[in-house]
N, C-alpha and C. Protein backbone atom coordinates (compact mmCIF):
# COMPACT_ATOMS: atom_id res chain seq x y z
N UNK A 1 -1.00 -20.22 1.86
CA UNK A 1 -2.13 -20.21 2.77
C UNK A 1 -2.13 -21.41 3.73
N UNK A 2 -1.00 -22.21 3.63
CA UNK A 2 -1.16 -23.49 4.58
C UNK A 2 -0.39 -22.99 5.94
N UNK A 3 -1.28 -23.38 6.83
CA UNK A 3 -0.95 -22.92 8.32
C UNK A 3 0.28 -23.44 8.68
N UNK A 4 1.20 -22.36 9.32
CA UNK A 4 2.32 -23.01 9.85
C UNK A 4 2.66 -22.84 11.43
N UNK A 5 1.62 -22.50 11.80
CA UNK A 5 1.45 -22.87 13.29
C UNK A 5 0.72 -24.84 13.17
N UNK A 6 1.68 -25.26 13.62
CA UNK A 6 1.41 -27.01 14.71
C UNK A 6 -0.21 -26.99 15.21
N UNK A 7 -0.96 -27.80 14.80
CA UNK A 7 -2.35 -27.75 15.12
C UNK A 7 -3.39 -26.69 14.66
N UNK A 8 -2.83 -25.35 13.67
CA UNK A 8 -3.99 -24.56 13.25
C UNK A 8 -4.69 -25.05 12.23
N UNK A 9 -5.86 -25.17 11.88
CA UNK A 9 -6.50 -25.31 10.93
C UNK A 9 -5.99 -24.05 9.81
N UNK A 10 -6.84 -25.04 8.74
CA UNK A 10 -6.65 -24.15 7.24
C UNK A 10 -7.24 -22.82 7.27
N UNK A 11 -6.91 -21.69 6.34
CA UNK A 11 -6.72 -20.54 6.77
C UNK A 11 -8.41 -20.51 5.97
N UNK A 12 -9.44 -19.24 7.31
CA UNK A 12 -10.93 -19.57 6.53
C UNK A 12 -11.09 -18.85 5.56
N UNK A 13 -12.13 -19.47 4.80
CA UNK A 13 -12.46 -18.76 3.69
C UNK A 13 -12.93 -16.91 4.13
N UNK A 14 -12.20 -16.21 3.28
CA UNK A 14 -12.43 -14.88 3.51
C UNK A 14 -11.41 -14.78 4.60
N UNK A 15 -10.56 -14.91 5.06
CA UNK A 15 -9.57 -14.79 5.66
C UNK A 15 -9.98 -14.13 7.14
N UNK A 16 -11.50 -14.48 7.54
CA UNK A 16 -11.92 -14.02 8.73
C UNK A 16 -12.00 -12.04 8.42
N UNK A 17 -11.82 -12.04 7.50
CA UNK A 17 -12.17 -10.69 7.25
C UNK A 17 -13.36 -9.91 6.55
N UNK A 18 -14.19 -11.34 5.95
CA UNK A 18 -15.33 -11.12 5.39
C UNK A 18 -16.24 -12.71 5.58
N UNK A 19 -17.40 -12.35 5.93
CA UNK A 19 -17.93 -13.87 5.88
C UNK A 19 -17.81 -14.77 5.22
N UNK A 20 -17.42 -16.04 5.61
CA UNK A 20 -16.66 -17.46 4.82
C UNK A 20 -17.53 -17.84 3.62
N UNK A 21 -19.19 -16.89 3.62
CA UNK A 21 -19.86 -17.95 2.47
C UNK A 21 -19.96 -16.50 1.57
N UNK A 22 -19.62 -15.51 1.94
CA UNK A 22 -19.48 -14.37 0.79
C UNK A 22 -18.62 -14.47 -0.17
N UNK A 23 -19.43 -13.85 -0.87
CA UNK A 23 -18.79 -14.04 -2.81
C UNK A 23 -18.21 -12.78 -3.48
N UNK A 24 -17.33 -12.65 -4.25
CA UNK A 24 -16.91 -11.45 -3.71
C UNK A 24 -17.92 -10.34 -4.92
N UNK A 25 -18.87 -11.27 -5.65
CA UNK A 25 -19.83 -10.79 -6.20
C UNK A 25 -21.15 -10.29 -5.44
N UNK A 26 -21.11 -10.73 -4.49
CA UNK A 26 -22.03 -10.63 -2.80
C UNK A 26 -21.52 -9.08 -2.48
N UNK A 27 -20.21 -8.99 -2.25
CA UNK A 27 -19.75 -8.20 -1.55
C UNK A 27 -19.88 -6.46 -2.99
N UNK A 28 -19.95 -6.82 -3.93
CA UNK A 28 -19.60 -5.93 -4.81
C UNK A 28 -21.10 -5.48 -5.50
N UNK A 29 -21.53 -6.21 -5.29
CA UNK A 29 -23.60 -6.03 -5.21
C UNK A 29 -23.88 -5.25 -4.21
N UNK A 30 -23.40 -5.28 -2.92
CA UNK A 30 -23.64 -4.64 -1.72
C UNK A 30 -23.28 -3.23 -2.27
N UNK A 31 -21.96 -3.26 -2.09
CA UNK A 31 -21.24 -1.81 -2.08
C UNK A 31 -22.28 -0.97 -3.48
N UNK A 32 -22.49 -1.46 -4.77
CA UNK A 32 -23.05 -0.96 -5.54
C UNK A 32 -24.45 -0.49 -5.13
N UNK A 33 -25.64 -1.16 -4.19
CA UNK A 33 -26.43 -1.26 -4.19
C UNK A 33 -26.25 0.46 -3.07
N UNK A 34 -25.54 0.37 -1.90
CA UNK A 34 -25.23 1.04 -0.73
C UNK A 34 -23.87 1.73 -1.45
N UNK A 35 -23.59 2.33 -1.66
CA UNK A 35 -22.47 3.52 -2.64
C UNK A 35 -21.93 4.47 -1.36
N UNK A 36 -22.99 4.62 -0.19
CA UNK A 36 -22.59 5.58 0.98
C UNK A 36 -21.74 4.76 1.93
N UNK A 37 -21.73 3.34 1.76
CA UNK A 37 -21.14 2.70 2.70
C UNK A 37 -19.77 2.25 1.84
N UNK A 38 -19.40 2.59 0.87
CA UNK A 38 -18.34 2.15 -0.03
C UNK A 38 -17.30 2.12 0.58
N UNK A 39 -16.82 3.21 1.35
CA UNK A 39 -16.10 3.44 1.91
C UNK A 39 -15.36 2.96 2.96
N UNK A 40 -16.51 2.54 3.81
CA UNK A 40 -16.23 1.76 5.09
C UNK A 40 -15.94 0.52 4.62
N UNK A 41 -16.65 -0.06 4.29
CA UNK A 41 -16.69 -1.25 3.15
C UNK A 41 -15.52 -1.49 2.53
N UNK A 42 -14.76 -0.51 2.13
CA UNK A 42 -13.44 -1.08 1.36
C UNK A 42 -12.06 -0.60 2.52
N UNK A 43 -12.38 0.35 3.09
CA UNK A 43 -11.51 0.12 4.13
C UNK A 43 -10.60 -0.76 4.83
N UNK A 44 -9.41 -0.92 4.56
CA UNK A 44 -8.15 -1.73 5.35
C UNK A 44 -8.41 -1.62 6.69
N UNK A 45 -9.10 -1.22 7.07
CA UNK A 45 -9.73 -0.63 8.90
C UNK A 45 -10.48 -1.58 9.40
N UNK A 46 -11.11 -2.06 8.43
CA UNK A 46 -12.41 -3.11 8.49
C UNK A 46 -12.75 -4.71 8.66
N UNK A 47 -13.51 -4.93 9.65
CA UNK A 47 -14.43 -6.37 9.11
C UNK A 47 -15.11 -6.35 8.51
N UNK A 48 -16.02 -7.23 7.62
CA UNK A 48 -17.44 -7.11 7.18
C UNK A 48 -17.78 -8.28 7.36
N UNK A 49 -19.07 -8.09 8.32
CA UNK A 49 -19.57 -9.00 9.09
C UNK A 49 -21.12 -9.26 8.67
N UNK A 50 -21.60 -10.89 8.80
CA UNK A 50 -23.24 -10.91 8.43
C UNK A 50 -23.64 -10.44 9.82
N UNK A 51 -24.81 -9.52 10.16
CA UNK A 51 -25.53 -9.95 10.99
C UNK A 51 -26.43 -10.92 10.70
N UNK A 52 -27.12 -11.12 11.91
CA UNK A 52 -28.15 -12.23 11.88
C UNK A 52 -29.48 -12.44 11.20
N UNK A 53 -30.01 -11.08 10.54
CA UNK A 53 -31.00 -11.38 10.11
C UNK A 53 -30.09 -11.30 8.01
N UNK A 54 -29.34 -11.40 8.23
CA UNK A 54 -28.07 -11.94 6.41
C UNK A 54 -27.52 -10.46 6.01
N UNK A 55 -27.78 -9.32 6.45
CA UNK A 55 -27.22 -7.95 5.90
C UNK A 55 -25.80 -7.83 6.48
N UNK A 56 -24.93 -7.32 5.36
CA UNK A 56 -23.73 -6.97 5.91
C UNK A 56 -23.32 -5.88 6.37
N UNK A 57 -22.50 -5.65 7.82
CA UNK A 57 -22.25 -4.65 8.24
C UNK A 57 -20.51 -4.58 8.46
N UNK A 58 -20.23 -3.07 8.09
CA UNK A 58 -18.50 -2.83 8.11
C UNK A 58 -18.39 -2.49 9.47
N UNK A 59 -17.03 -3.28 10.30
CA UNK A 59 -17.01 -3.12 11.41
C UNK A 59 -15.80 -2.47 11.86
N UNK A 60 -15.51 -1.52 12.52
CA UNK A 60 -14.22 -0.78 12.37
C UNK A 60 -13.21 -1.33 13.44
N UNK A 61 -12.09 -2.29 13.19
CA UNK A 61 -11.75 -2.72 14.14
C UNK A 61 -11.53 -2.51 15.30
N UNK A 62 -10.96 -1.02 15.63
CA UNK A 62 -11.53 -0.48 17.27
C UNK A 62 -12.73 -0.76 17.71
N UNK A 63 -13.60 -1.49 17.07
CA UNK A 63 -14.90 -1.45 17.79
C UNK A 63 -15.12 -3.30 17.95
N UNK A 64 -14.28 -4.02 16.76
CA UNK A 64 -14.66 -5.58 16.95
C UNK A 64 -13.23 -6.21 17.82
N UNK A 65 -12.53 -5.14 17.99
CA UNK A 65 -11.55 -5.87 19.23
C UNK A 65 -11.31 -4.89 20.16
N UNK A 66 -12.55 -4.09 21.00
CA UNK A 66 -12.41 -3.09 21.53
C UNK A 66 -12.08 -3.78 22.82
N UNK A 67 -12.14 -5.15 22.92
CA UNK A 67 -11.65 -5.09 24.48
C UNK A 67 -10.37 -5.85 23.86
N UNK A 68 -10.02 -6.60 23.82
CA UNK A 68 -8.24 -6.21 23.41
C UNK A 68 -7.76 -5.30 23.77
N UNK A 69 -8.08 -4.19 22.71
CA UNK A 69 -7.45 -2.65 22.44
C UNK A 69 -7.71 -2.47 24.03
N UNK A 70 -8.59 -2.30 24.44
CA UNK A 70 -8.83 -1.49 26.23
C UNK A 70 -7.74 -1.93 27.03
N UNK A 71 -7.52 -3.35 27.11
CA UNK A 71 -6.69 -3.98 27.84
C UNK A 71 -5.17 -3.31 27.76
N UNK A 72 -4.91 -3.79 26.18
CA UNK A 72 -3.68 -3.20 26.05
C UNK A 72 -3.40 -1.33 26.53
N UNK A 73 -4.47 -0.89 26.22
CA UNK A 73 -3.97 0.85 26.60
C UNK A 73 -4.17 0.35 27.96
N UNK A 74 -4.97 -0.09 28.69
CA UNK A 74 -4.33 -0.36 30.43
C UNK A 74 -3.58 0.01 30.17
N UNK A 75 -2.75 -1.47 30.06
CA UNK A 75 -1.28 -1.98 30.22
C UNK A 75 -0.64 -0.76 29.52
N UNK A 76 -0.88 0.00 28.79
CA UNK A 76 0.08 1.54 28.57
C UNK A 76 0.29 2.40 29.45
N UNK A 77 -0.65 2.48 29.73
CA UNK A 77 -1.26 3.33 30.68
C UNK A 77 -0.64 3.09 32.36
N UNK A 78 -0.73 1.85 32.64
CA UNK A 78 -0.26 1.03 34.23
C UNK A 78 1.23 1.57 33.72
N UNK A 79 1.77 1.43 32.68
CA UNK A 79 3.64 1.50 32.50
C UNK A 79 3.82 2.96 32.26
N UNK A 80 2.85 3.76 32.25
CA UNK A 80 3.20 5.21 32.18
C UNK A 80 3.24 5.79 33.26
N UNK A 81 2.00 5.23 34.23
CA UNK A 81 2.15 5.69 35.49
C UNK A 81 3.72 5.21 36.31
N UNK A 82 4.38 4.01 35.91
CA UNK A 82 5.72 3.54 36.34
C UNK A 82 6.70 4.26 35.76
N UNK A 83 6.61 5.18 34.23
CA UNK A 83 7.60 5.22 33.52
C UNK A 83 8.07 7.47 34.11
N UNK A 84 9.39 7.11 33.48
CA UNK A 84 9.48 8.69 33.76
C UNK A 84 8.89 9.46 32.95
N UNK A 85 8.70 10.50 33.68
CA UNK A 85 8.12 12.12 33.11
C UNK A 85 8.47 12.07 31.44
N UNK A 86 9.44 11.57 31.18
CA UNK A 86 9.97 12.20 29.36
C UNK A 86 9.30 11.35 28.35
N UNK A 87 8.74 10.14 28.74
CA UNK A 87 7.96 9.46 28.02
C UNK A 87 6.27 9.37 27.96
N UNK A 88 5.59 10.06 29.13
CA UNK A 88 4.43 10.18 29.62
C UNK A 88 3.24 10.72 27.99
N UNK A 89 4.12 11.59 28.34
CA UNK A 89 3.21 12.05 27.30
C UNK A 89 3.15 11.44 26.29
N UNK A 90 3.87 10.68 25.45
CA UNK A 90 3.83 10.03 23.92
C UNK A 90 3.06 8.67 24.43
N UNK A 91 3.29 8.26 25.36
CA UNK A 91 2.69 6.38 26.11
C UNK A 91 1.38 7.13 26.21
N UNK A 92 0.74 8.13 26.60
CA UNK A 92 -0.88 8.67 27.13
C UNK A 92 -1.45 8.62 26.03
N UNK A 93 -0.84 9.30 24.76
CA UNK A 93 -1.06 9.65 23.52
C UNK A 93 -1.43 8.42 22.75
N UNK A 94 -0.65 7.44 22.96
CA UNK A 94 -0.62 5.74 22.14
C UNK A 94 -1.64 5.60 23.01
N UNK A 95 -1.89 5.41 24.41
CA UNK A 95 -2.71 4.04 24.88
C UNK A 95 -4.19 5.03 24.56
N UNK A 96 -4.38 6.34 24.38
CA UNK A 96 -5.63 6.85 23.84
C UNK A 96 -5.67 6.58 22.27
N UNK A 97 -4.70 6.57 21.59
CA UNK A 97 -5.54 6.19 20.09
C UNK A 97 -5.55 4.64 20.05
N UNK A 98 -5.07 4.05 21.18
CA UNK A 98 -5.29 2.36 20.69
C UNK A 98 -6.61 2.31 20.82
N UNK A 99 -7.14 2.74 22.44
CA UNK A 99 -9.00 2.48 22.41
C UNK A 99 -9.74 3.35 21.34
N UNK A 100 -9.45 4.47 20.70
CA UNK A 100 -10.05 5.05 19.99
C UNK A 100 -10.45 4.65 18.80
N UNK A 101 -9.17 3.92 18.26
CA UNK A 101 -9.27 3.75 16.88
C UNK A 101 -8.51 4.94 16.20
N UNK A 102 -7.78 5.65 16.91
CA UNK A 102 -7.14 7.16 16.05
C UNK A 102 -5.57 6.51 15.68
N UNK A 103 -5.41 5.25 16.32
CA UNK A 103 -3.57 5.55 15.95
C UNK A 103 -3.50 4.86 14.15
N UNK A 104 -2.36 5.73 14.13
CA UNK A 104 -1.89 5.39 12.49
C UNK A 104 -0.17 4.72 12.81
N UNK A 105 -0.22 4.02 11.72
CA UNK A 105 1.15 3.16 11.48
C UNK A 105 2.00 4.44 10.98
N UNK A 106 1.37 5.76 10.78
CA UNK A 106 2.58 7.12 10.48
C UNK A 106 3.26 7.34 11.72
N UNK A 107 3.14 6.77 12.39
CA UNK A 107 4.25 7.07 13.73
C UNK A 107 3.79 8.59 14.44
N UNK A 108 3.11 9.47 14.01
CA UNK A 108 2.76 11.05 14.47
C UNK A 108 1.29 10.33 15.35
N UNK A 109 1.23 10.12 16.51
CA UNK A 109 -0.02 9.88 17.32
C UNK A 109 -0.12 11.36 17.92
C-alpha cells in the first residue's frame, strides 16, 4: 500500500472507494438494514459515498466520472469520424457504452 508514485501521499483509508471514516461494520449494518440496495452496494461498479446529511449512497461509476467518460467517448468519437468505414462501427459502439456505463471488460460491446 506504500505509494510509488514520487510525491503521492499514503493510499486513503477505504481506498477512495468507500468513505475514509467507514467501518466495514458501518458498511455491513447498512446493507443489512437496506437488503434492496445490497446489490448496488456490493457491486465492483461502485463508489459508496456519504452524503451530507451522513447516509450512504452507491454510486455507479458512469455516473461519478461521467465527465471523464464524456470526454473520452468525444475523443472516440472525433477518431471515428477520422477513421475508415471498417472500424466505425465497433469505435461508435465503445464511445456509447463508455458514457453509458454499458461497456464490459468481455470485449462483446
Amino acid at each position: 500500500d506504500a505509494p510509488f508514485v514520487a510525491g503521492a501521499g499514503p493510499k486513503p483509508a477505504g481506498a477512495n472507494f468507500y468513505p475514509g471514516d467507514m467501518s466495514k461494520t458501518e458498511f455491513e449494518a447498512f446493507v443489512a438494514a437496506h437488503p434492496e440496495l445490497a446489490d448496488d452496494f456490493r457491486s465492483q461498479y461502485t463508489l459508496i459515498r456519504r452524503r451530507p446529511e451522513g447516509t450512504l449512497e452507491a454510486v455507479p461509476y458512469h455516473q461519478a466520472f461521467a465527465e471523464r467518460l464524456d470526454l473520452a467517448a468525444d475523443k472516440l468519437r472525433q477518431r471515428r469520424i477520422r477513421s475508415s468505414n471498417a472500424i466505425c462501427s465497433s469505435e461508435r459502439k465503445r464511445s456509447s457504452a463508455t458514457s453509458t456505463g454499458r461497456a464490459t471488460w468481455r470485449g462483446s460491446i
